[in-house]
Protein backbone atom coordinates (compact mmCIF):
# COMPACT_ATOMS: atom_id res chain seq x y z
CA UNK A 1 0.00 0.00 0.00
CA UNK A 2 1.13 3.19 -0.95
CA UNK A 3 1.70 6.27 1.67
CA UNK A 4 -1.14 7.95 0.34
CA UNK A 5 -3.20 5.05 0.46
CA UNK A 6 -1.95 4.13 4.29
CA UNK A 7 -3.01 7.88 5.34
CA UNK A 8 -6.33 7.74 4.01
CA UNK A 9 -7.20 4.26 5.35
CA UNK A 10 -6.27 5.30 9.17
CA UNK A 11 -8.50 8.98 8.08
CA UNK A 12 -11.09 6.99 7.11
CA UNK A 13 -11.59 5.05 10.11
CA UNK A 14 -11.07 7.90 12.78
CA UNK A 15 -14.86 9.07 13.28
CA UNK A 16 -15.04 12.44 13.60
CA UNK A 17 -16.25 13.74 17.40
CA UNK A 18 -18.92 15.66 18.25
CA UNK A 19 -19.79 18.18 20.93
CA UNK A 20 -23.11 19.57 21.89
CA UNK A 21 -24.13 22.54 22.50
CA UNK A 22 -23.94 22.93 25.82
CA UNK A 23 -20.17 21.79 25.78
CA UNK A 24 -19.16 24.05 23.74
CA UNK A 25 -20.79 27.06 25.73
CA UNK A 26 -19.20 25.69 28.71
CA UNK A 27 -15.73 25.46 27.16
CA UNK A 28 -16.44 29.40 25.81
CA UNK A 29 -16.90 30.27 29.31
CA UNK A 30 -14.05 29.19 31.06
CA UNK A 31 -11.80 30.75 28.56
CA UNK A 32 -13.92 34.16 29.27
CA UNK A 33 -13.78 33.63 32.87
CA UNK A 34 -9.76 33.82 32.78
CA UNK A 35 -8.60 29.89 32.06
CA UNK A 36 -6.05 30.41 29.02
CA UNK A 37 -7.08 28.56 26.03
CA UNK A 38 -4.92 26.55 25.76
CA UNK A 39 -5.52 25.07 29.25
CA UNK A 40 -8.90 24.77 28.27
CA UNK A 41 -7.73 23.27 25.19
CA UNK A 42 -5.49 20.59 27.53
CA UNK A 43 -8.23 20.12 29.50
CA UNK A 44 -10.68 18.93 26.93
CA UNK A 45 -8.15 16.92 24.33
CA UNK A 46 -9.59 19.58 21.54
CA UNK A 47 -7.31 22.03 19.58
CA UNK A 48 -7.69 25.71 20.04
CA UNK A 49 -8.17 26.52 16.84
CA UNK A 50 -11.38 24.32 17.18
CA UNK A 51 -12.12 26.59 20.73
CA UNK A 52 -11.42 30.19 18.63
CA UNK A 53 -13.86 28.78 15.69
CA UNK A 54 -16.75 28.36 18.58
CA UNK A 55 -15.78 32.00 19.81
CA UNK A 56 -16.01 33.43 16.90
CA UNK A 57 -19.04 31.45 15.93
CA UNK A 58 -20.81 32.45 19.52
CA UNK A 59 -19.63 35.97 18.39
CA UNK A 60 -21.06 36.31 15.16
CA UNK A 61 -24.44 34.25 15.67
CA UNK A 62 -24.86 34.88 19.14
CA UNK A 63 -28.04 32.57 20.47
CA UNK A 64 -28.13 31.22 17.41
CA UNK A 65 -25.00 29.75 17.27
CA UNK A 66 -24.70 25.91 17.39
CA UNK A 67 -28.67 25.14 16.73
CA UNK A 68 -27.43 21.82 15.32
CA UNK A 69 -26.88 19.74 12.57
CA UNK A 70 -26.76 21.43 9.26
CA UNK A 71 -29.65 23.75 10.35
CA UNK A 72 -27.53 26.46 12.40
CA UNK A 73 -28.67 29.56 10.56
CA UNK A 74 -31.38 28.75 8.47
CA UNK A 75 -32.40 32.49 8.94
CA UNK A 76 -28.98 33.41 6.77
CA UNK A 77 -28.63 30.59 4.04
CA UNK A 78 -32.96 31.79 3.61
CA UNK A 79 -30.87 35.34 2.91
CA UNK A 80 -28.52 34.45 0.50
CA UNK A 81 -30.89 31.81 -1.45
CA UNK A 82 -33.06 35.21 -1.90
CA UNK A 83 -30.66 37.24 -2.97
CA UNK A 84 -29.36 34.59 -5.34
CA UNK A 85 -32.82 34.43 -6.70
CA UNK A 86 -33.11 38.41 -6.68
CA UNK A 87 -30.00 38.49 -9.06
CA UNK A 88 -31.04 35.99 -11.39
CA UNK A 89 -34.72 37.48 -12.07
CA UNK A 90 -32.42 40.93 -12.74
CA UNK A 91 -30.94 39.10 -15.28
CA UNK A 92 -33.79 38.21 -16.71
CA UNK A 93 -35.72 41.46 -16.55
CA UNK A 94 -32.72 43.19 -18.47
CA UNK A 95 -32.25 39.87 -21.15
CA UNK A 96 -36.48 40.54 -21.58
CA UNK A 97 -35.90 44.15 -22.03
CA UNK A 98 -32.88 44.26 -24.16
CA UNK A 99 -35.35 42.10 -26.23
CA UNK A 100 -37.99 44.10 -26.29
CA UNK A 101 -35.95 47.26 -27.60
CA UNK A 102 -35.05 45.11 -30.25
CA UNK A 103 -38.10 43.81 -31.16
CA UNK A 104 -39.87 47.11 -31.22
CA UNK A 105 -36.77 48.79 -33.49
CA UNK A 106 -37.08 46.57 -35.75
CA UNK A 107 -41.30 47.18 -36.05
């Protein structure tokens, strides 16, 4: 078996962890209480880069941060799949009117 090959097949079988909610609040607010991350970080066998992407996250979403699987801010993908939608009826509208101009100079 080839490096690559070795690598992927020990990847593959490591299962990914997962921490709820709650944990992740708690770990949040011992690092705000004065704990340094990275004895939080020691503390809870997770990397803190993993605890400064759930600050940030608690930051930017506030309550709504880490609602759960895949639905954590429905609210904002709702947002951009509007304004996707928004932008592509624009581009009709103009396609329809550039038509239209040309369709009446040519009457």
């Amino acid at each position: 078996m080839t490096k690559k090959g070795a690598v992927a097949a020990r990847t593959a079988a490591v299962k990914r962890r997962t921490f709820t909610r709650e944990f992740k609040l708690k770990v949040i607010r011992e690092v705000e209480a004065g704990k340094s991350q990275a004895q939080v970080a020691r503390e809870y066998q997770i990397t803190e880069n993993t605890i400064s992407k759930w600050r940030r996250q608690q930051r930017q979403y506030q309550n709504r941060a880490f609602a759960g699987r895949g639905h954590a801010y429905t609210d904002e993908a709702r947002m951009h799949e509007l304004e996707r939608m928004v932008g592509r009826l624009t581009m009709e509208n103009d396609f329809l009117k550039k038509l239209l101009q040309k369709l009446e100079s040519e009457s």
